[in-house]
Structures are given as structure tokens and as C-alpha cells.
N, C-alpha and C. Protein backbone atom coordinates (compact mmCIF):
# COMPACT_ATOMS: atom_id res chain seq x y z
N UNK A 1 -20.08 -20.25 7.96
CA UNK A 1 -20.09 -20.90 9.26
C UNK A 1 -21.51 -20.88 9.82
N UNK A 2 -21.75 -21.74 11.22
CA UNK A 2 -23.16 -21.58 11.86
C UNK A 2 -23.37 -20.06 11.68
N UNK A 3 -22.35 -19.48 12.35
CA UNK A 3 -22.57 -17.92 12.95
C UNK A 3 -22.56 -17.23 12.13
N UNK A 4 -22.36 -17.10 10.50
CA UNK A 4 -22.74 -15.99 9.43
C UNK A 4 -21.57 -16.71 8.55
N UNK A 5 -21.99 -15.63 7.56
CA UNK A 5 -20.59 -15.85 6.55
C UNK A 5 -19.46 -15.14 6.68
N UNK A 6 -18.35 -15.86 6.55
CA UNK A 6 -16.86 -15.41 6.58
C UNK A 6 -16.78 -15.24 4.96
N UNK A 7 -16.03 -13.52 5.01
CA UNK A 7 -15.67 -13.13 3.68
C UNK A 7 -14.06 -12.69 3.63
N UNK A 8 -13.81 -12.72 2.61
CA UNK A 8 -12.09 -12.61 2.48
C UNK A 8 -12.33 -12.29 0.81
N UNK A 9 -11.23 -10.56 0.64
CA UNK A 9 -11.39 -10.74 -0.69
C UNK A 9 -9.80 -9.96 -1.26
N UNK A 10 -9.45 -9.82 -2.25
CA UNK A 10 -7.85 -9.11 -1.83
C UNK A 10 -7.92 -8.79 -3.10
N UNK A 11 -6.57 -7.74 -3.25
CA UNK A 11 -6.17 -7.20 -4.78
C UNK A 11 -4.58 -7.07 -4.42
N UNK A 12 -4.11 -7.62 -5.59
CA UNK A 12 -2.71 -7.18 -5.89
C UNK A 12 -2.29 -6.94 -7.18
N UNK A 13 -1.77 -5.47 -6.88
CA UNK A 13 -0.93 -5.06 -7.88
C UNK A 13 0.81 -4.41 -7.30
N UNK A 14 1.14 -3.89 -8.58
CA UNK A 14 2.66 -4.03 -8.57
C UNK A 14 3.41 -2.99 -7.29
N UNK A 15 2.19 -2.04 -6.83
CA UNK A 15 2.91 -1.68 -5.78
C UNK A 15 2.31 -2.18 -3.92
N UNK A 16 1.13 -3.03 -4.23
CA UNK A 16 0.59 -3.20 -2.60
C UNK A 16 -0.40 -4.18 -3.14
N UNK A 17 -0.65 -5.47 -2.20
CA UNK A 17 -1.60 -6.11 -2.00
C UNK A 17 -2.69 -5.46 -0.80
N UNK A 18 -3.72 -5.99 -1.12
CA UNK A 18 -4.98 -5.48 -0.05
C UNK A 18 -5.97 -6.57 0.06
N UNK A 19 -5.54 -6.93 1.56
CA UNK A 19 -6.42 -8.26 1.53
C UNK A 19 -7.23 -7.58 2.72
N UNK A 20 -8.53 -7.80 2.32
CA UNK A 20 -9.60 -7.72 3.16
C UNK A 20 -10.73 -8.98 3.66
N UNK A 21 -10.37 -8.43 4.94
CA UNK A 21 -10.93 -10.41 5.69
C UNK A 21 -12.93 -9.48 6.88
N UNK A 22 -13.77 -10.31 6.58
CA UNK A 22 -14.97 -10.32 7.76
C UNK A 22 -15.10 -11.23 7.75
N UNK A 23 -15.45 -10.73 9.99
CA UNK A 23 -15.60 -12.36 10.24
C UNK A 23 -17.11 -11.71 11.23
N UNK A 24 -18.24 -12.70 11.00
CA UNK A 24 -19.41 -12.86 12.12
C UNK A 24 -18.93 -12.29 13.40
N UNK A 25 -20.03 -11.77 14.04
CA UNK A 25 -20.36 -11.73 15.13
C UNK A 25 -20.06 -13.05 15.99
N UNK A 26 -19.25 -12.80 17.36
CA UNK A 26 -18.91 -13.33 18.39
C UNK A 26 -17.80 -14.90 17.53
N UNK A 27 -16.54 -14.21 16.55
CA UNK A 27 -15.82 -15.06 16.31
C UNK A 27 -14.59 -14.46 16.56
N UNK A 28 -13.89 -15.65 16.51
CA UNK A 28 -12.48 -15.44 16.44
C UNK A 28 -11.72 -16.11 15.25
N UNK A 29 -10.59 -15.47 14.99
CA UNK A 29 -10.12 -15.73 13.66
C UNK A 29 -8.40 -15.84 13.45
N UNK A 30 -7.69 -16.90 12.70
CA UNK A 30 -6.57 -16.56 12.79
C UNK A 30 -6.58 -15.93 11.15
N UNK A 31 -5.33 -15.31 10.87
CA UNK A 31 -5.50 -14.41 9.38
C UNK A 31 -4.15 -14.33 9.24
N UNK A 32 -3.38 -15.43 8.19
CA UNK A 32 -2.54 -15.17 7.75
C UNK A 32 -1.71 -14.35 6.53
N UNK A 33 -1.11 -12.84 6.77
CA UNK A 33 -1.13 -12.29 5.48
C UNK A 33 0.16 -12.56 4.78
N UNK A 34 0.23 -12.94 3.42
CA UNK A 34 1.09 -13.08 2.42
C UNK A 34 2.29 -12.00 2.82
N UNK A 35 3.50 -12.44 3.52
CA UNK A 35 4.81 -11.28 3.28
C UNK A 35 6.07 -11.70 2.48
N UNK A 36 6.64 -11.19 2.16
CA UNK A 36 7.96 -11.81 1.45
C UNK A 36 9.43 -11.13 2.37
N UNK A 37 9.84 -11.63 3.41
CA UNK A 37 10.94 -10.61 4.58
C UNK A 37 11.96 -10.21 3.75
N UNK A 38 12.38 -11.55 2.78
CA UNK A 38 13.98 -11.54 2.08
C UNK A 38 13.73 -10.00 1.13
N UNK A 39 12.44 -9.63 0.66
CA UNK A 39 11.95 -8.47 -0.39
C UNK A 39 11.93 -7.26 0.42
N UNK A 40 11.93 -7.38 2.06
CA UNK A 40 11.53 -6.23 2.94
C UNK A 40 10.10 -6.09 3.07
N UNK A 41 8.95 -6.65 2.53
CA UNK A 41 7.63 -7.06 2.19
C UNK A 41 7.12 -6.61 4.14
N UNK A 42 6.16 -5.80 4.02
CA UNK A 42 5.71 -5.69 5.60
C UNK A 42 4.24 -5.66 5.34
N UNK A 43 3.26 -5.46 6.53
CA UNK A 43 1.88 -5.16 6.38
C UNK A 43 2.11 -3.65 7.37
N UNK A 44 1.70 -2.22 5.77
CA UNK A 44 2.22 -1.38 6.51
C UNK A 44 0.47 -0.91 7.31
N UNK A 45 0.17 -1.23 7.20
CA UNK A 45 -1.58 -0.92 7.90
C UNK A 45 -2.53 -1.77 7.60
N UNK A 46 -3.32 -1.72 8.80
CA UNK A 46 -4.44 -2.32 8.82
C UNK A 46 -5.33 -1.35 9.44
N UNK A 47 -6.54 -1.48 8.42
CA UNK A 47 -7.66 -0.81 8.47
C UNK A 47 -8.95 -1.68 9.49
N UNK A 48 -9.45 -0.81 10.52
CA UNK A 48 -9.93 -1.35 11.27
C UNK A 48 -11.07 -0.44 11.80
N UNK A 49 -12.20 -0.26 12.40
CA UNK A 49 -12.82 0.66 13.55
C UNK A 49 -11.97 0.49 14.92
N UNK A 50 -11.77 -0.98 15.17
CA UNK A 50 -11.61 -1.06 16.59
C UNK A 50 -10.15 -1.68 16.79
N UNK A 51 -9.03 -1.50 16.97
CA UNK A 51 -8.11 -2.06 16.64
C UNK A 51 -7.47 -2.86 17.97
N UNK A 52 -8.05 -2.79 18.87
CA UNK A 52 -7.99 -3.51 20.04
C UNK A 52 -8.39 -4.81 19.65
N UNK A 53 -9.46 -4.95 18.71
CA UNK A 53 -10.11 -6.74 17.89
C UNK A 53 -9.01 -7.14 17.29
N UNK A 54 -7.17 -6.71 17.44
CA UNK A 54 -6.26 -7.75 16.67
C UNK A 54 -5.25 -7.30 17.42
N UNK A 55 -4.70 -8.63 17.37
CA UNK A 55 -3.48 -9.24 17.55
C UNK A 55 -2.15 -9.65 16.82
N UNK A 56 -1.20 -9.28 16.59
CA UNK A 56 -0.36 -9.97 16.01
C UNK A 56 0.25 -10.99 16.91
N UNK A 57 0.45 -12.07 16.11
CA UNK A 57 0.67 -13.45 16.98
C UNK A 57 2.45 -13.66 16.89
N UNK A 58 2.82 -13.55 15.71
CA UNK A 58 4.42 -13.05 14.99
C UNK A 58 3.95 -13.70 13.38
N UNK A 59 5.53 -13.44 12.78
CA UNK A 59 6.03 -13.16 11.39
C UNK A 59 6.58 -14.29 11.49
N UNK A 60 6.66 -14.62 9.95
CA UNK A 60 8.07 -16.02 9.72
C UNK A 60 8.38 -15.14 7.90
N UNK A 61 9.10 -15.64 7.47
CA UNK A 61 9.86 -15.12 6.52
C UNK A 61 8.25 -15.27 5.46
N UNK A 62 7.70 -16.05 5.64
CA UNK A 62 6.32 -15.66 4.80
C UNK A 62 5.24 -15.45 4.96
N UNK A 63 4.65 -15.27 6.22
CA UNK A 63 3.10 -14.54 6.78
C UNK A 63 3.56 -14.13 8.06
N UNK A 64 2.59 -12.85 7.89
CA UNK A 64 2.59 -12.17 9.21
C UNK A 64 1.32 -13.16 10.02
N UNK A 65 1.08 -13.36 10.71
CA UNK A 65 -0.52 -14.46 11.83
C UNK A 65 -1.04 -13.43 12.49
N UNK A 66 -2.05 -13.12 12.49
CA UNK A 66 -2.65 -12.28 13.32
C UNK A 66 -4.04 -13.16 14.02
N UNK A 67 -4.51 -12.95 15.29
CA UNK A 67 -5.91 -13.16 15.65
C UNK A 67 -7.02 -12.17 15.75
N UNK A 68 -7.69 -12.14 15.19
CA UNK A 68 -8.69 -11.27 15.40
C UNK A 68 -10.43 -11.21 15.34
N UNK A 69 -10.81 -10.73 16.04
CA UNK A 69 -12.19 -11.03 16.51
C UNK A 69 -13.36 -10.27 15.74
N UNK A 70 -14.53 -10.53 15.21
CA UNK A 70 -15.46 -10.10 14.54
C UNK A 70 -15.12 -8.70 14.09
N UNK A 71 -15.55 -8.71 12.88
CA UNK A 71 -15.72 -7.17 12.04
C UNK A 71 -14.45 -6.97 10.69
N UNK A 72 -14.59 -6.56 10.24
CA UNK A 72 -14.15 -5.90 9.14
C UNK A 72 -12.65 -5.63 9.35
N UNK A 73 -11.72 -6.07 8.26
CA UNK A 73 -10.19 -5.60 8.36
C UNK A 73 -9.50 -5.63 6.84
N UNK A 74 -9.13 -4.62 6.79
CA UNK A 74 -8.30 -3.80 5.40
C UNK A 74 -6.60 -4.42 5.61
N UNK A 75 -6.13 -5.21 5.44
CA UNK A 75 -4.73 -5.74 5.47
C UNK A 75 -4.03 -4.77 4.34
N UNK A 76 -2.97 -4.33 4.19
CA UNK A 76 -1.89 -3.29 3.37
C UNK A 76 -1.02 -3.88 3.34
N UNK A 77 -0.09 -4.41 2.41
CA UNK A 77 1.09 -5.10 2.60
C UNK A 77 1.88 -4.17 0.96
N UNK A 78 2.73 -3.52 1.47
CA UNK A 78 3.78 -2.52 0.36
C UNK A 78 4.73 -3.66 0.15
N UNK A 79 4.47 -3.35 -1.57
CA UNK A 79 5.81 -4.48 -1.62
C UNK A 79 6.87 -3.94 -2.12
């Protein structure tokens, strides 16, 4: 973007995906994470410094939506 680069990078294996999202200075962001509800699939943590920078917006049977504002985030989703 103008304002820096947006990075997003993830791993999944057979027991947890880990999607990790940065976003620039003075942004905002929507971040949809991969869930499966019908599997029980949740995001059991998110890794953060400041955890006041997110929002959950809601769930639908396949992403959790979150908004969240500049810096670094560790998404956990146990499957």
C-alpha cells in the first residue's frame, strides 16, 4: 500500500492453522480467518501486544471478521 507493506503469512497442519497478518502504521484492516463451525473449528487465540487494536465484527459458519488496526497479529484456529 501507499503506507508500507501489508504482510500475511499462515501454516496449517493437522492440529491448528496459524495465520499471521501486519498491517502499516495508521491502518485499518478487515481479517478474515478460515473457521469450519459444523467441525467446532474456533480461533482459540490471538497473539497480539495490544489487544485493544481488534475487534471481532462476528462469525458465519466460515470466517470469523475481525477489524484491526496497525501491528502484528498471531491468529490460532484448533481444528
Amino acid at each position: 500500500t501507499i503506507k508500507g507493506r501489508v504482510e500475511v503469512n499462515w501454516v496449517n497442519n493437522e492440529s491448528e492453522l496459524r495465520l499471521t497478518v501486519e498491517i502499516p502504521a495508521n491502518m485499518l484492516a478487515d481479517v478474515y480467518v478460515p473457521v469450519n463451525k459444523s467441525s467446532n473449528e474456533s480461533v482459540s487465540e490471538v497473539l497480539n501486544s495490544n489487544k485493544f487494536n481488534l475487534v471481532l465484527i462476528g462469525t458465519t459458519n466460515n470466517y470469523a471478521h475481525y477489524k484491526i488496526e496497525s501491528g502484528k497479529y498471531e491468529f490460532i484456529v484448533t481444528h
